[in-house]
Structure formats: structure tokens, C-alpha cells
Protein backbone atom coordinates (compact mmCIF):
# COMPACT_ATOMS: atom_id res chain seq x y z
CA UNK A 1 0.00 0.00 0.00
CA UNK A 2 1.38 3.81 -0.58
CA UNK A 3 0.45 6.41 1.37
CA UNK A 4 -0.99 9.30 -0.36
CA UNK A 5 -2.00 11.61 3.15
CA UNK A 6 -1.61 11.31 6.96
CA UNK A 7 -2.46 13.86 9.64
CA UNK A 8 -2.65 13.43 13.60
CA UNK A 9 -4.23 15.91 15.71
CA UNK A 10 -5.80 15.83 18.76
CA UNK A 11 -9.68 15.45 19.68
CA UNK A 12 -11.47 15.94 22.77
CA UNK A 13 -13.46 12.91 24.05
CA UNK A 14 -11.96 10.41 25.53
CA UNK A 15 -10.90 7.14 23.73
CA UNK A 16 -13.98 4.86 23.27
CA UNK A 17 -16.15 7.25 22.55
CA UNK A 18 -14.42 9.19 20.03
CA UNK A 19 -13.66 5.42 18.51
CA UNK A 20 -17.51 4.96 18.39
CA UNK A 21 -18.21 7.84 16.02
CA UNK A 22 -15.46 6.49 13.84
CA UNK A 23 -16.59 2.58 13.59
CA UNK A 24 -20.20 4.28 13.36
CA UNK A 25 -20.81 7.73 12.29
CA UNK A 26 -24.53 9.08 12.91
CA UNK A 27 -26.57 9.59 10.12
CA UNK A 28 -29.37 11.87 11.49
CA UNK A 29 -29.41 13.88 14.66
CA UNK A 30 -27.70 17.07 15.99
CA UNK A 31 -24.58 14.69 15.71
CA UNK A 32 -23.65 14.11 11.98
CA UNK A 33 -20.36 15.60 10.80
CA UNK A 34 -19.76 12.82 7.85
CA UNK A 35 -21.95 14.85 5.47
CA UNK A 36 -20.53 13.39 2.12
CA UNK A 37 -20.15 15.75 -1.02
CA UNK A 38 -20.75 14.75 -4.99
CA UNK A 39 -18.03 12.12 -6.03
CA UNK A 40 -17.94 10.82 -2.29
CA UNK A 41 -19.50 7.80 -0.70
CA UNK A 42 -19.77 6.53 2.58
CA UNK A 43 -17.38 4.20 3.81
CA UNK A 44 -17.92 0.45 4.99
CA UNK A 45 -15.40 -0.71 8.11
CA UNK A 46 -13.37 -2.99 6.73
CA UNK A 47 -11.86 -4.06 10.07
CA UNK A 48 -12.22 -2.42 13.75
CA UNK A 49 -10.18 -3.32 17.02
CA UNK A 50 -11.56 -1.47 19.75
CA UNK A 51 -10.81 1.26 21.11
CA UNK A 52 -7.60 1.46 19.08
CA UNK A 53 -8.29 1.15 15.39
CA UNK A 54 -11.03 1.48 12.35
CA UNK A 55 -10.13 0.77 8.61
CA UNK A 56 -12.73 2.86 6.57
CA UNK A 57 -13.11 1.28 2.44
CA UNK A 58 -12.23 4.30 0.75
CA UNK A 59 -14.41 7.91 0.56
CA UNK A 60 -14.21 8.42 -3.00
CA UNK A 61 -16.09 7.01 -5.78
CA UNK A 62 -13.23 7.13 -8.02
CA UNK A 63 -10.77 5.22 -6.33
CA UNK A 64 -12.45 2.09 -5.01
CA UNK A 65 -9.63 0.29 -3.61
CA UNK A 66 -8.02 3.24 -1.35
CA UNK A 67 -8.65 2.65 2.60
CA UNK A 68 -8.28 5.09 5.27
CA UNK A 69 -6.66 3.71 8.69
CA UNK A 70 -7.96 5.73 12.08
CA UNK A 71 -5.53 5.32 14.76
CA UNK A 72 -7.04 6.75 18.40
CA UNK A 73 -4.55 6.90 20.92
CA UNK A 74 -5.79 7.89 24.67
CA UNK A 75 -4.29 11.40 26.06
CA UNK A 76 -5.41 12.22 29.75
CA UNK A 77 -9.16 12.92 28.85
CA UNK A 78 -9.10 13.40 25.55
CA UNK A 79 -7.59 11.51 22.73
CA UNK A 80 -5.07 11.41 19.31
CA UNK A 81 -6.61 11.10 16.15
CA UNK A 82 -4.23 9.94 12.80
CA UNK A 83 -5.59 8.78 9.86
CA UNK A 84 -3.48 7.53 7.29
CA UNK A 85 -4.95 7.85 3.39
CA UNK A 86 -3.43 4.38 1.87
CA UNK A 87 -3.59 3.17 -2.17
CA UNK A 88 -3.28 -0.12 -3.45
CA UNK A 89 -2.71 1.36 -6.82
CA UNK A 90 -1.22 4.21 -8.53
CA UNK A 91 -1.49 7.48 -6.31
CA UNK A 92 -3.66 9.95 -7.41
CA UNK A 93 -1.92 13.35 -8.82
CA UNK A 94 -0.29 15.67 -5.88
CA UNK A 95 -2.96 18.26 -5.87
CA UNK A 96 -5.69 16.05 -5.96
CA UNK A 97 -3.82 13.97 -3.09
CA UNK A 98 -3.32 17.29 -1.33
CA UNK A 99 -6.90 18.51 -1.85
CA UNK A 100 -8.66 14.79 -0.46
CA UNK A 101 -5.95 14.57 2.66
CA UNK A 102 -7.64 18.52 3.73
CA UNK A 103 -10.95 16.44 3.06
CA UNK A 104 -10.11 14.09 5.53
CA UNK A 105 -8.73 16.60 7.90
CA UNK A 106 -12.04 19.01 7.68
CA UNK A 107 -14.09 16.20 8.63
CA UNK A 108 -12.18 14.33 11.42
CA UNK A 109 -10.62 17.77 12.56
CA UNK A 110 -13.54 20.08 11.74
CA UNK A 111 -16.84 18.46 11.29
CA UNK A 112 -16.34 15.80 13.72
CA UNK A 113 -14.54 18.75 16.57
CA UNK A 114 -17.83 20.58 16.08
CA UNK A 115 -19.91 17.96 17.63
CA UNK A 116 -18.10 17.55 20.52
CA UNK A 117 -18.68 21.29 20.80
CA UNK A 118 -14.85 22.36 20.10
């Protein structure tokens, strides 16, 4: 697999429960944050180990085989988030790469901060 994006940042709920929005992300409620955009789909979990680890299919229509790997690490009360953007195949061109890995980031880092009130 190459790696075509990775960020780590940190999140504020603790562990499991910032784990649980990962493995399942609400899909109605005051607490959706994975709102997809044209050219995007929602991924399936293609593997889980709790509280540590979810492997997302990939987010884009275009590249079926890419996979995203969430890593949450526990911090005190909060936790570390990194996702890693991997390819089976032929990366994508640099600024598309760049422009999907700031996709990524404004949803775990953004979208998914805001419902946790941050």
C-alpha cells in the first residue's frame, strides 16, 4: 500500500467514545459531521479493534480500492486522532492527493470537533 495523506491531531473525548463515532458515524441527529459531497460515498469498516483502530473502504467514488486507517490513541481525557490515506494502486496526482488529505482533515478535525462542541 502507498500512502498518499496522513495527519494526527488531537480530539477531545476520551478514547472509546471518540472510537464509536469512527466505527459508526450518525446519520441523522444534531450529531452528523460525515456529510458526504458529490463524487464521495460513505465508507464500509473494513476491520475495527476497539478502542484502538477502524479501517474505513475508501471515501471516493473514483478510487475504489483506497482505505483510510484511524488510529485513536488515549491522552489524559481526551484523545489522538491519525488517519493515514493508503492506495493499493497508482497514487492519485499531488494536488488532488493534497486537496482529499484537507478532506479528511475538515471532517475528522472540523466536522467531527464541532460535535463535541470544540
Amino acid at each position: 500500500m502507498i500512502e498518499c495523506g496522513r495527519r494526527r491531531k488531537s480530539l477531545p473525548p476520551p478514547q472509546r467514545f471518540l472510537w464509536q463515532d469512527l466505527y459508526a458515524p450518525r446519520l441523522d441527529g444534531s450529531r452528523v459531521w460525515l456529510k458526504l459531497r458529490p463524487g464521495e460515498q460513505m465508507p464500509a469498516v473494513l476491520s475495527a479493534v476497539e478502542p484502538t483502530r477502524v479501517v474505513w473502504s475508501s471515501l471516493w467514488i473514483d478510487r475504489p480500492d483506497d482505505q483510510v486507517v484511524l488510529t485513536v490513541e488515549a491522552e489524559r481525557d481526551s484523545s489522538i486522532l491519525e488517519f493515514v490515506w493508503l492506495t493499493p494502486t497508482t497514487p492519485p496526482p499531488v494536488s488532488i492527493a493534497t486537496s482529499r488529505a484537507k478532506r479528511l482533515s475538515a471532517l475528522l478535525f472540523g466536522e467531527l470537533r464541532y460535535t463535541y462542541g470544540q
